[in-house]
C-alpha atoms as a PDB file:
ATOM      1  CA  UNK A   1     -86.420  10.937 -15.557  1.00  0.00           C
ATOM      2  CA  UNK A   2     -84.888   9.993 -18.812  1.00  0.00           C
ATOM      3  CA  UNK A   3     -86.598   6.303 -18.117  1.00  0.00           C
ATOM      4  CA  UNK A   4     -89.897   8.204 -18.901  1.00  0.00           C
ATOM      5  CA  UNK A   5     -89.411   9.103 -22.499  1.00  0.00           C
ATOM      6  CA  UNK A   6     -91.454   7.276 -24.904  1.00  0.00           C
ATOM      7  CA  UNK A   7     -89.940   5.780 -27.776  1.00  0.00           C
ATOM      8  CA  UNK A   8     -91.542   8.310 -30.423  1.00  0.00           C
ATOM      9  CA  UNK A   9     -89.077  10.810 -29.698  1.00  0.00           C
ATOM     10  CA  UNK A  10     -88.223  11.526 -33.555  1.00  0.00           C
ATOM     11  CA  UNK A  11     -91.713  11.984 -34.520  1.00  0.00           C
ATOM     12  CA  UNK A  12     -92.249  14.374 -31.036  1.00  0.00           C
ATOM     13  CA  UNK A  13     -89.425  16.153 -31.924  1.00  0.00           C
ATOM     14  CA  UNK A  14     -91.210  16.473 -35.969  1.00  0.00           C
ATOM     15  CA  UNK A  15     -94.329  17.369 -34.606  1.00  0.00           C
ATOM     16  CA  UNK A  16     -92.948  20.301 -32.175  1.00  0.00           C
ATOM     17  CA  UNK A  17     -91.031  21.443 -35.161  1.00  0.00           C
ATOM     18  CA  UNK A  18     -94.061  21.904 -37.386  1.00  0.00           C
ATOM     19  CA  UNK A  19     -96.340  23.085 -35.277  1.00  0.00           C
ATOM     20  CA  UNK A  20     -93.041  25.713 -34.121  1.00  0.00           C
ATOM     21  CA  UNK A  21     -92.979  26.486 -38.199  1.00  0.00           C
ATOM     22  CA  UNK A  22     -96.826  26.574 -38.598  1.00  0.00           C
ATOM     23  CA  UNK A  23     -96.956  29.491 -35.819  1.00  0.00           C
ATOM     24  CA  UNK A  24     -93.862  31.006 -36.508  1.00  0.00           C
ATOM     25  CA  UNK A  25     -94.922  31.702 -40.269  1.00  0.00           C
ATOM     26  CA  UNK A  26     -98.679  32.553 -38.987  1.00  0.00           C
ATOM     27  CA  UNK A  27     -96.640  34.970 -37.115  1.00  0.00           C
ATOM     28  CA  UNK A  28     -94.842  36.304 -39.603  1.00  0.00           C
ATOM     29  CA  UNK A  29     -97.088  36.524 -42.136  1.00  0.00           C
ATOM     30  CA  UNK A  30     -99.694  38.552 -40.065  1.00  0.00           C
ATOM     31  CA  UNK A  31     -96.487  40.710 -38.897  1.00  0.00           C
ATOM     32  CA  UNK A  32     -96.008  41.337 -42.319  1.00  0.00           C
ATOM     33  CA  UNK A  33     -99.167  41.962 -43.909  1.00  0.00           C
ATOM     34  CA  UNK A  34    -100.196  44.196 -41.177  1.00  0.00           C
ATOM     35  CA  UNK A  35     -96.947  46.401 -42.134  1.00  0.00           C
ATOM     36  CA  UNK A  36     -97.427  46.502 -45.900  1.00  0.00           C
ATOM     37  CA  UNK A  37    -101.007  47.804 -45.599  1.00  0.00           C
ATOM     38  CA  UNK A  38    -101.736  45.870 -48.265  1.00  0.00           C
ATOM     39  CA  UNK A  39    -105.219  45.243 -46.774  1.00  0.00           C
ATOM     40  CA  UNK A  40    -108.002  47.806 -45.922  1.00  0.00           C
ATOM     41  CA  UNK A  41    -107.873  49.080 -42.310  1.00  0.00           C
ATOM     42  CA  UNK A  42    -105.507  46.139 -41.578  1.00  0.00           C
ATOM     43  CA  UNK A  43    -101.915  47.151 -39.651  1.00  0.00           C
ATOM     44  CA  UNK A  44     -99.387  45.694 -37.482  1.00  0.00           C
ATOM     45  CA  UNK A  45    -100.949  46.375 -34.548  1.00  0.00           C
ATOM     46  CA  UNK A  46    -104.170  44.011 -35.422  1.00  0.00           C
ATOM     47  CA  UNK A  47    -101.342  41.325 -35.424  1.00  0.00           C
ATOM     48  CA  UNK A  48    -100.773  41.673 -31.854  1.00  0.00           C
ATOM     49  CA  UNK A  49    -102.974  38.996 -30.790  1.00  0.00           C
ATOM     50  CA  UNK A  50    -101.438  36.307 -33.127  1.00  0.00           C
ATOM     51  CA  UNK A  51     -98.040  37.132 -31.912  1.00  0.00           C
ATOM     52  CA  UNK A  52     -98.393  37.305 -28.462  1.00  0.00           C
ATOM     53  CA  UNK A  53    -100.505  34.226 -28.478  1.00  0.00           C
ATOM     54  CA  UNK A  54     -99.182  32.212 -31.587  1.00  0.00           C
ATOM     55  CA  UNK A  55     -95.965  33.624 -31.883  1.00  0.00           C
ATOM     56  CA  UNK A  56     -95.233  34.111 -28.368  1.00  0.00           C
ATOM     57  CA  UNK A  57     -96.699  31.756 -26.163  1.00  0.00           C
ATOM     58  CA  UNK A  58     -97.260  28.679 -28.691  1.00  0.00           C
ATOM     59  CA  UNK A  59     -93.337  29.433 -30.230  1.00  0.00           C
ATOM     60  CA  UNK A  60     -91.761  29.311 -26.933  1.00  0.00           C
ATOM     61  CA  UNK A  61     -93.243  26.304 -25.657  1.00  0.00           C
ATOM     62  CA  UNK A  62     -92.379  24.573 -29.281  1.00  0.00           C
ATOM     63  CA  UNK A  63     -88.864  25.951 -28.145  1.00  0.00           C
ATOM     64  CA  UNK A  64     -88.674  24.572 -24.717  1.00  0.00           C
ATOM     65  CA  UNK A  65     -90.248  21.269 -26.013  1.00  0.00           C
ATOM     66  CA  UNK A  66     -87.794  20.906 -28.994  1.00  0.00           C
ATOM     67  CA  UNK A  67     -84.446  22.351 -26.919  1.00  0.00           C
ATOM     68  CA  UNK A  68     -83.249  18.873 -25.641  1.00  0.00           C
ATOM     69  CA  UNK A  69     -83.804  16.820 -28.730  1.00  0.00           C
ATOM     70  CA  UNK A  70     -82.621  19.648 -30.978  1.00  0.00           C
ATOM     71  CA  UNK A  71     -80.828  22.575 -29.825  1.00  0.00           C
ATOM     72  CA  UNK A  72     -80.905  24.716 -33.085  1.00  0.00           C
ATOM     73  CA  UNK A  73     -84.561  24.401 -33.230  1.00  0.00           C
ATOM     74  CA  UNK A  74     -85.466  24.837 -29.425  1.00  0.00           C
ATOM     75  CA  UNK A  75     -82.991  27.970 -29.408  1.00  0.00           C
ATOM     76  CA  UNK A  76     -84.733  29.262 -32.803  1.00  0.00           C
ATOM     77  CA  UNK A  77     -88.263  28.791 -31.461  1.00  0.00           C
ATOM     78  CA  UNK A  78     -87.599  29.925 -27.700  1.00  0.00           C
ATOM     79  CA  UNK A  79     -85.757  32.708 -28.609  1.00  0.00           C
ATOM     80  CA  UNK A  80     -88.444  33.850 -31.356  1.00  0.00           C
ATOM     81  CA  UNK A  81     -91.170  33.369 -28.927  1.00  0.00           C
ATOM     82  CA  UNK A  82     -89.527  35.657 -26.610  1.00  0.00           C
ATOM     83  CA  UNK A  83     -89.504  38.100 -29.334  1.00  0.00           C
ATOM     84  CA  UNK A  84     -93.104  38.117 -30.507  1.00  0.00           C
ATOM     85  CA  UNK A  85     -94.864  38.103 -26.862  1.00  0.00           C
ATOM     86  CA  UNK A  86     -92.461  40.724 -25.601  1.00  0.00           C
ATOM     87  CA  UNK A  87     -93.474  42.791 -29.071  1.00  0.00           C
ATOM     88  CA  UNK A  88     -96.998  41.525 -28.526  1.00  0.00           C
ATOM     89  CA  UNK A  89     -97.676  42.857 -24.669  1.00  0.00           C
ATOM     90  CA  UNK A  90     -95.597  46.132 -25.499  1.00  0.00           C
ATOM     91  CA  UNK A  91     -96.973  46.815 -28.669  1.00  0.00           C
ATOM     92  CA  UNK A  92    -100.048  49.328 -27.129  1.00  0.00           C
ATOM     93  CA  UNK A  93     -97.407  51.335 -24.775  1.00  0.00           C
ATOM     94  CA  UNK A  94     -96.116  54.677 -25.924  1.00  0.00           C
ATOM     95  CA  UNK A  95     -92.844  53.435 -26.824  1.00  0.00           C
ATOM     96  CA  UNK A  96     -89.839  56.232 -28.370  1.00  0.00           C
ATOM     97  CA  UNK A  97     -88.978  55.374 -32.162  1.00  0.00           C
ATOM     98  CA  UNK A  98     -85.655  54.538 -31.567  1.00  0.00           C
ATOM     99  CA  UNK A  99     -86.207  52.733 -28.817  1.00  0.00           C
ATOM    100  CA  UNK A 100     -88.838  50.669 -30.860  1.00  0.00           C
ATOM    101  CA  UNK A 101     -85.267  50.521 -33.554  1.00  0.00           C
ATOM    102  CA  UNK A 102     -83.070  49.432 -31.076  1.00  0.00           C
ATOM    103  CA  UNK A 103     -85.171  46.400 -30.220  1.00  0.00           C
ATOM    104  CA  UNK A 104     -85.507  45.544 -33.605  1.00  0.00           C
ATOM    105  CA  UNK A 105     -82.217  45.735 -34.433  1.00  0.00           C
ATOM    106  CA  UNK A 106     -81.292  43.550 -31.716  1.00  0.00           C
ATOM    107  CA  UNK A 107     -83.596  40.831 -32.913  1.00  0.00           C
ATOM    108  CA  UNK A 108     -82.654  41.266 -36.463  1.00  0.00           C
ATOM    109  CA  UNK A 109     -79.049  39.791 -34.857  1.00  0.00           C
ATOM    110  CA  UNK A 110     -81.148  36.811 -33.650  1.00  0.00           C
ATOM    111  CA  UNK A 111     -82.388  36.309 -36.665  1.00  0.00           C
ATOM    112  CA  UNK A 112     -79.001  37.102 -38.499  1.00  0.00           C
ATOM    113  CA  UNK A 113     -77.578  33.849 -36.032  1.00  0.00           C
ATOM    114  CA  UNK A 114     -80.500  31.863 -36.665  1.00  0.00           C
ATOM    115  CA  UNK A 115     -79.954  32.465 -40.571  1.00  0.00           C
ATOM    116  CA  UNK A 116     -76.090  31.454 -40.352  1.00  0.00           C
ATOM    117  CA  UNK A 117     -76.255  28.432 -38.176  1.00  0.00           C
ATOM    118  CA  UNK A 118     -79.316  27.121 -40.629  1.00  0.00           C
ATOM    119  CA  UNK A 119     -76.705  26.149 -43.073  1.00  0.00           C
ATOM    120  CA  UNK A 120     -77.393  22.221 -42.759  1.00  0.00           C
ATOM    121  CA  UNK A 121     -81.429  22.746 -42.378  1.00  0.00           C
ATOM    122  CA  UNK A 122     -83.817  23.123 -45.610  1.00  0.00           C
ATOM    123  CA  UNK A 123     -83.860  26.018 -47.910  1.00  0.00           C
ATOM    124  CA  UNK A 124     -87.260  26.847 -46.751  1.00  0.00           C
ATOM    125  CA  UNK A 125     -85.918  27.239 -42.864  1.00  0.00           C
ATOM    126  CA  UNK A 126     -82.696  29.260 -44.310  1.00  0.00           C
ATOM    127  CA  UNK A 127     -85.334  31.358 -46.325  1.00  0.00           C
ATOM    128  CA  UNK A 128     -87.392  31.936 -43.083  1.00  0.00           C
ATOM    129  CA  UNK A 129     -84.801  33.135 -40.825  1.00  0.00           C
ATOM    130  CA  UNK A 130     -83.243  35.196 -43.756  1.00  0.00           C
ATOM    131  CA  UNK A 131     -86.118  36.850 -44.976  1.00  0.00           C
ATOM    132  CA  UNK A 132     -86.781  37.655 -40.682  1.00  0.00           C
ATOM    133  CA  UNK A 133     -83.677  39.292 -40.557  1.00  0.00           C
ATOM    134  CA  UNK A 134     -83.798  41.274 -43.453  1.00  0.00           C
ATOM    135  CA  UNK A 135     -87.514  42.442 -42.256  1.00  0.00           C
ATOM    136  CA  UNK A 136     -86.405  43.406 -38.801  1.00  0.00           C
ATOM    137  CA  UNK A 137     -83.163  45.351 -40.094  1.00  0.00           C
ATOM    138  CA  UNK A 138     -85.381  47.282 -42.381  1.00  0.00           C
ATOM    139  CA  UNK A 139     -88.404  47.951 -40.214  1.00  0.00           C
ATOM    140  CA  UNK A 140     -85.813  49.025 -37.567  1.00  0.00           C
ATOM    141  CA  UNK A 141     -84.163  51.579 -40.286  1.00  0.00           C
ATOM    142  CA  UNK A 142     -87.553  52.621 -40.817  1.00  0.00           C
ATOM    143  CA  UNK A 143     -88.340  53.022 -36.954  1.00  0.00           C
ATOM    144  CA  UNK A 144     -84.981  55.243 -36.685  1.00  0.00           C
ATOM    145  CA  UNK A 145     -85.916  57.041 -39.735  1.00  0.00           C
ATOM    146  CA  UNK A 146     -89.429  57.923 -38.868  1.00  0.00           C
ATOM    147  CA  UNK A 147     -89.533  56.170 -43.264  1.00  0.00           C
ATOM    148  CA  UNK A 148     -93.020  54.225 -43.827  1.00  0.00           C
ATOM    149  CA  UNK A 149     -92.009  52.894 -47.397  1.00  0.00           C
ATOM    150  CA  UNK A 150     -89.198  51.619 -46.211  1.00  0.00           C
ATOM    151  CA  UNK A 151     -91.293  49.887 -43.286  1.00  0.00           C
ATOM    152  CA  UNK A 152     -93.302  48.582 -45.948  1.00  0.00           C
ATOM    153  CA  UNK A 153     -90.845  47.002 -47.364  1.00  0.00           C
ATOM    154  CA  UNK A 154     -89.710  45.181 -44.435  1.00  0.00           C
ATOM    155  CA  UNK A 155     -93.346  43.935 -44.113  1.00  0.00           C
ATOM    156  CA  UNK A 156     -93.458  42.355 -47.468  1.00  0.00           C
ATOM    157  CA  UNK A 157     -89.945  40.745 -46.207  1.00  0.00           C
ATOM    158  CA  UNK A 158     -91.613  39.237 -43.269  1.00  0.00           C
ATOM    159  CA  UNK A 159     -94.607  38.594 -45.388  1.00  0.00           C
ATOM    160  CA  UNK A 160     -92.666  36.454 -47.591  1.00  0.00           C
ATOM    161  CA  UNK A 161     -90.813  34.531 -44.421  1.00  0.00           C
ATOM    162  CA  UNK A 162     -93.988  33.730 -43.332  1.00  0.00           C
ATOM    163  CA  UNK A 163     -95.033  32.118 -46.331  1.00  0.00           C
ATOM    164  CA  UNK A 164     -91.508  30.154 -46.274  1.00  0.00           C
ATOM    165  CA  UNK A 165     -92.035  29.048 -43.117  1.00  0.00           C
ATOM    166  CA  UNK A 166     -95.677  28.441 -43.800  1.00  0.00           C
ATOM    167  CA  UNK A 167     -94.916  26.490 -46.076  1.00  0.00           C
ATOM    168  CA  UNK A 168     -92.243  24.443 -44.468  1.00  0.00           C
ATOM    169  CA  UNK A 169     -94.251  23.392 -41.352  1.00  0.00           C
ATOM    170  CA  UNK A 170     -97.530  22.279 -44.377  1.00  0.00           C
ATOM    171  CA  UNK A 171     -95.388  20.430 -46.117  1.00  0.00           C
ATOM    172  CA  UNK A 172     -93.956  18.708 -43.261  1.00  0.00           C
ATOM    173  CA  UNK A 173     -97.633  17.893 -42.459  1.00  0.00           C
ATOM    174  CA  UNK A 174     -98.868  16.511 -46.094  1.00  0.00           C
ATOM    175  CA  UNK A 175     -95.596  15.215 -47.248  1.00  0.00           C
ATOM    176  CA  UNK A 176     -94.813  17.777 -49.461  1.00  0.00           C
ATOM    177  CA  UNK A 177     -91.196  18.448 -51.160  1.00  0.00           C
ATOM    178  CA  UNK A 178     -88.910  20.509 -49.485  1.00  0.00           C
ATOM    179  CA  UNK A 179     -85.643  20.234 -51.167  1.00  0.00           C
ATOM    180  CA  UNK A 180     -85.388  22.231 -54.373  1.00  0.00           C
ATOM    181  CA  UNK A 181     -84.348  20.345 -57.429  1.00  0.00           C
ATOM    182  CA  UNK A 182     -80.675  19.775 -58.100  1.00  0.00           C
ATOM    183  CA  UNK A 183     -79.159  19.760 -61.166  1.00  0.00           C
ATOM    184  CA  UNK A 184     -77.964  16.895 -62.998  1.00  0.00           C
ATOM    185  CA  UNK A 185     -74.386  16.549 -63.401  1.00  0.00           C
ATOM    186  CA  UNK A 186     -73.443  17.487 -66.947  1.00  0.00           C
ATOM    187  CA  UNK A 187     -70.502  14.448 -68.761  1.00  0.00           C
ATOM    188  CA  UNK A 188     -67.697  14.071 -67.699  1.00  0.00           C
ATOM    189  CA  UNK A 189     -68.277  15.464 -64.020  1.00  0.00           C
ATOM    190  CA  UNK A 190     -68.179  13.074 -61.218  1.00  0.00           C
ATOM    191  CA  UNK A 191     -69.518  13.224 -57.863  1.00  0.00           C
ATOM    192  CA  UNK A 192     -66.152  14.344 -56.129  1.00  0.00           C
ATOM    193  CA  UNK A 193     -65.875  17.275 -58.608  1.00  0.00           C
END
């Protein structure tokens, strides 16, 4: 089976990755929005088709695509797309607030391992993930709570890791910088310290 691989691997495994960034920050930022209430008539619940769909089915398959070239990434997509089609299906059912919590919360520590074993990828990835887990540990506060500021809150936190990730996955796509400037070592400072 392994005979069968073409020899664009690299740019398969660059393309899964964006398009796994692209849906994951469509995701998000919908997520988000929709919790902020920023915009008239608009909530979380009119993001359930994007995440079921985009976030759930399209994330997962990124994830299953991307897991034997890169594990981080096919772990981080797979395990994200299980989150948003699982929140996506159950999102209409009479579910108990702290049950709602609790399944936050335990995402939020997806997101929390995502965030710590980014440390090697770019700061818009490490923004992504930490902005998600942030989101999720608030909106689950809020869900215990029964606290819609603070649920807004965690919107505009998934709002903004949607952009990040957005972002990422465009300028993956048009070439665009994603390494933030560095500064310039000052005299006498070499590279070793």
């Amino acid at each position: 089976m392994d005979n069968d691989v073409s020899a664009g691997g690299a740019a398969t495994t660059a393309s899964v990755s964006t398009l796994g960034q692209l849906a994951l920050g469509l995701t998000l930022l919908a997520f988000g929005l929709g919790h902020t209430q920023v915009i008239d008539d608009v909530t979380a619940a009119d993001a359930v088709s994007v995440a079921t769909y985009v976030g759930g089915i399209a994330l997962f398959v990124a994830g299953l695509l991307a897991l034997r070239a890169d594990g981080f990434t096919g772990t981080a997509f797979a395990g994200l797309g299980a989150f948003w089609f699982t929140w996506g299906v159950s999102s209409g059912d009479a579910v108990p607030a702290n049950a709602a919590g609790l399944f936050l919360l335990l995402f939020a520590l997806l997101a929390l391992s995502l965030t710590l074993g980014s440390a090697g990828a770019s700061p818009f990835v490490r923004g992504t993930y930490g902005a998600m887990c942030v989101a999720l540990v608030l909106l689950a506060v809020a869900a215990f709570s029964d606290t819609e500021a603070l649920g807004k809150v965690g919107g505009w936190f998934a709002a903004v890791g949607g952009l990040l990730a957005w972002y990422g996955g465009t300028a993956s796509l048009a070439k665009l910088p994603t390494a933030l400037p560095g500064r310039a070592a000052g005299r006498r400072v070499t590279a070793t310290g």
